[in-house]
C-alpha atoms as a PDB file:
ATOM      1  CA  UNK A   1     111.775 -47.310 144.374  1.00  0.00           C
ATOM      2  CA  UNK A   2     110.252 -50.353 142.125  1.00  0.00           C
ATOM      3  CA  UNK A   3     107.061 -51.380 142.558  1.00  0.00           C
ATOM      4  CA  UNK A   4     106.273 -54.574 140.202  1.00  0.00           C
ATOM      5  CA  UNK A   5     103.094 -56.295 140.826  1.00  0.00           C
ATOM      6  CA  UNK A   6     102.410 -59.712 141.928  1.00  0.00           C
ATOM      7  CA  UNK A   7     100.164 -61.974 143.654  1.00  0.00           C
ATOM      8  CA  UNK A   8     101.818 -62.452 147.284  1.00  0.00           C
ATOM      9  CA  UNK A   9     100.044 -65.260 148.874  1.00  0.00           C
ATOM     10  CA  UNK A  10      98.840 -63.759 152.339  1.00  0.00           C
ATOM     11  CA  UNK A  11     100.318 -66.821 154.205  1.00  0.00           C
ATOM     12  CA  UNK A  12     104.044 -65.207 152.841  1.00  0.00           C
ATOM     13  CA  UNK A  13     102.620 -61.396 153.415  1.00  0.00           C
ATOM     14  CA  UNK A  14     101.749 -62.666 157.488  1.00  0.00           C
ATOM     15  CA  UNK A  15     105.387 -63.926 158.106  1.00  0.00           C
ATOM     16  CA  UNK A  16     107.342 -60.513 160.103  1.00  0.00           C
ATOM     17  CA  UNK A  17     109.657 -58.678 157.977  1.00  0.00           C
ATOM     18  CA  UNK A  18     112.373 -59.421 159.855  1.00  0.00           C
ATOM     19  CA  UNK A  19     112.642 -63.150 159.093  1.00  0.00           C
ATOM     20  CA  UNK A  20     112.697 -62.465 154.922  1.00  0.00           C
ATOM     21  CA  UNK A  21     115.166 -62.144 152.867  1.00  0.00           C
ATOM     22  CA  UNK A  22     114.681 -60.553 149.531  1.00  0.00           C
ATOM     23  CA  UNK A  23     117.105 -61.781 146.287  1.00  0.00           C
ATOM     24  CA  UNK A  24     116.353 -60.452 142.539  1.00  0.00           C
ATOM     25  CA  UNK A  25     118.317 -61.394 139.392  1.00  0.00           C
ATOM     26  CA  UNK A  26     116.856 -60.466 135.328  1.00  0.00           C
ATOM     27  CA  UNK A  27     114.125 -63.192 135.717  1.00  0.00           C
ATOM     28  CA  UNK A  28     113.252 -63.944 139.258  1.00  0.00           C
ATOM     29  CA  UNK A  29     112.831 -62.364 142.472  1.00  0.00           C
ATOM     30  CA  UNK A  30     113.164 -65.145 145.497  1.00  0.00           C
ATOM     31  CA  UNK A  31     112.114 -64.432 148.767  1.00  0.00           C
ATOM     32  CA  UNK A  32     113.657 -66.951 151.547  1.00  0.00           C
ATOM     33  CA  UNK A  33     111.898 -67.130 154.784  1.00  0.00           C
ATOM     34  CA  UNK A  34     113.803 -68.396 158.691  1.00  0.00           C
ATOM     35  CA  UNK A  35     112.673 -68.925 162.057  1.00  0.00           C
ATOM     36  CA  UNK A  36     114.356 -65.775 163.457  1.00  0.00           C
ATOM     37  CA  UNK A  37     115.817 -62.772 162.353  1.00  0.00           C
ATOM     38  CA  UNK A  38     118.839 -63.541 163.579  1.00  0.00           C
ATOM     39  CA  UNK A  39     119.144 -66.563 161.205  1.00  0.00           C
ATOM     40  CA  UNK A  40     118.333 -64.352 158.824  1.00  0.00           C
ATOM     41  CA  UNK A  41     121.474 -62.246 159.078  1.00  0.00           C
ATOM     42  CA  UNK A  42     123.628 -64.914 159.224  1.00  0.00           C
ATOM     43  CA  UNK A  43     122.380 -66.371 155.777  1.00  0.00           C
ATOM     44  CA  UNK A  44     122.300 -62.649 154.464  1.00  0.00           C
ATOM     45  CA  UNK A  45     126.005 -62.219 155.931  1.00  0.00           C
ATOM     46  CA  UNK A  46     127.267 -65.698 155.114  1.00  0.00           C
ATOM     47  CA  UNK A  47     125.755 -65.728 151.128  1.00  0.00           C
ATOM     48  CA  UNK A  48     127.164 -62.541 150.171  1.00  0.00           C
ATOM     49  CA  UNK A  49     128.657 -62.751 146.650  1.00  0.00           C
ATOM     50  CA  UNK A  50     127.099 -65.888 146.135  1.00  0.00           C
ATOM     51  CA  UNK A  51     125.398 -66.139 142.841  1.00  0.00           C
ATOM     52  CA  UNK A  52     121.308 -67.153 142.626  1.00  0.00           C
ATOM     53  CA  UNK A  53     122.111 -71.426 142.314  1.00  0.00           C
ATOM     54  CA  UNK A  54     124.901 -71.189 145.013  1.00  0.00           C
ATOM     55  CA  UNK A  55     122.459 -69.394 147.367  1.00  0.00           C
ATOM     56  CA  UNK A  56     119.540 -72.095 146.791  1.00  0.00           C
ATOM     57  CA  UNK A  57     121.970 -74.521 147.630  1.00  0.00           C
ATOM     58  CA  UNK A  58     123.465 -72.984 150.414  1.00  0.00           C
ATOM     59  CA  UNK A  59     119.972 -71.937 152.159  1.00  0.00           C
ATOM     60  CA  UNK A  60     118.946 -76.069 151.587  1.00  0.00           C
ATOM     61  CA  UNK A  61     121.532 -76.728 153.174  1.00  0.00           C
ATOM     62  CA  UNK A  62     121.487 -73.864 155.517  1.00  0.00           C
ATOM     63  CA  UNK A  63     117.999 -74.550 156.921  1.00  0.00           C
ATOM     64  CA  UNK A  64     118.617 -78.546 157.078  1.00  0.00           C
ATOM     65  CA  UNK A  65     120.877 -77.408 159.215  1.00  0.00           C
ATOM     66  CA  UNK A  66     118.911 -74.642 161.268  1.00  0.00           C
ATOM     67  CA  UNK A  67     115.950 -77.779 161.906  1.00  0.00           C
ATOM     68  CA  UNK A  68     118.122 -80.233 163.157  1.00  0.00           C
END
């Protein structure tokens, strides 16, 4: 296990779990957030492979989608 420090703002630490996804490269760790965890899967399932700027795109473009 890693543990590396950081300032989590509590409003990120209150959202369940289940609705985060977690994505780490050398210089960044991103954490993307969805209305359901079942959303969540999806993007997890359907951004597999995808590198860290195709993901950002695709999760724009995937929540745009999900608030429509």
């Amino acid at each position: 296990m890693f543990c590396i420090p950081a300032d989590i703002p509590p409003q990120l630490c209150a959202i369940d779990d289940e609705r985060k996804a977690i994505y780490h490269s050398e210089d960044s760790v991103c954490i993307w957030v969805f209305a359901t965890a079942q959303l969540r899967d999806q993007f997890v399932r359907d951004s597999a492979g995808m590198t860290k700027a195709q993901r950002e795109s695709f999760y724009q473009r995937f929540v745009a989608v999900d608030s429509v």
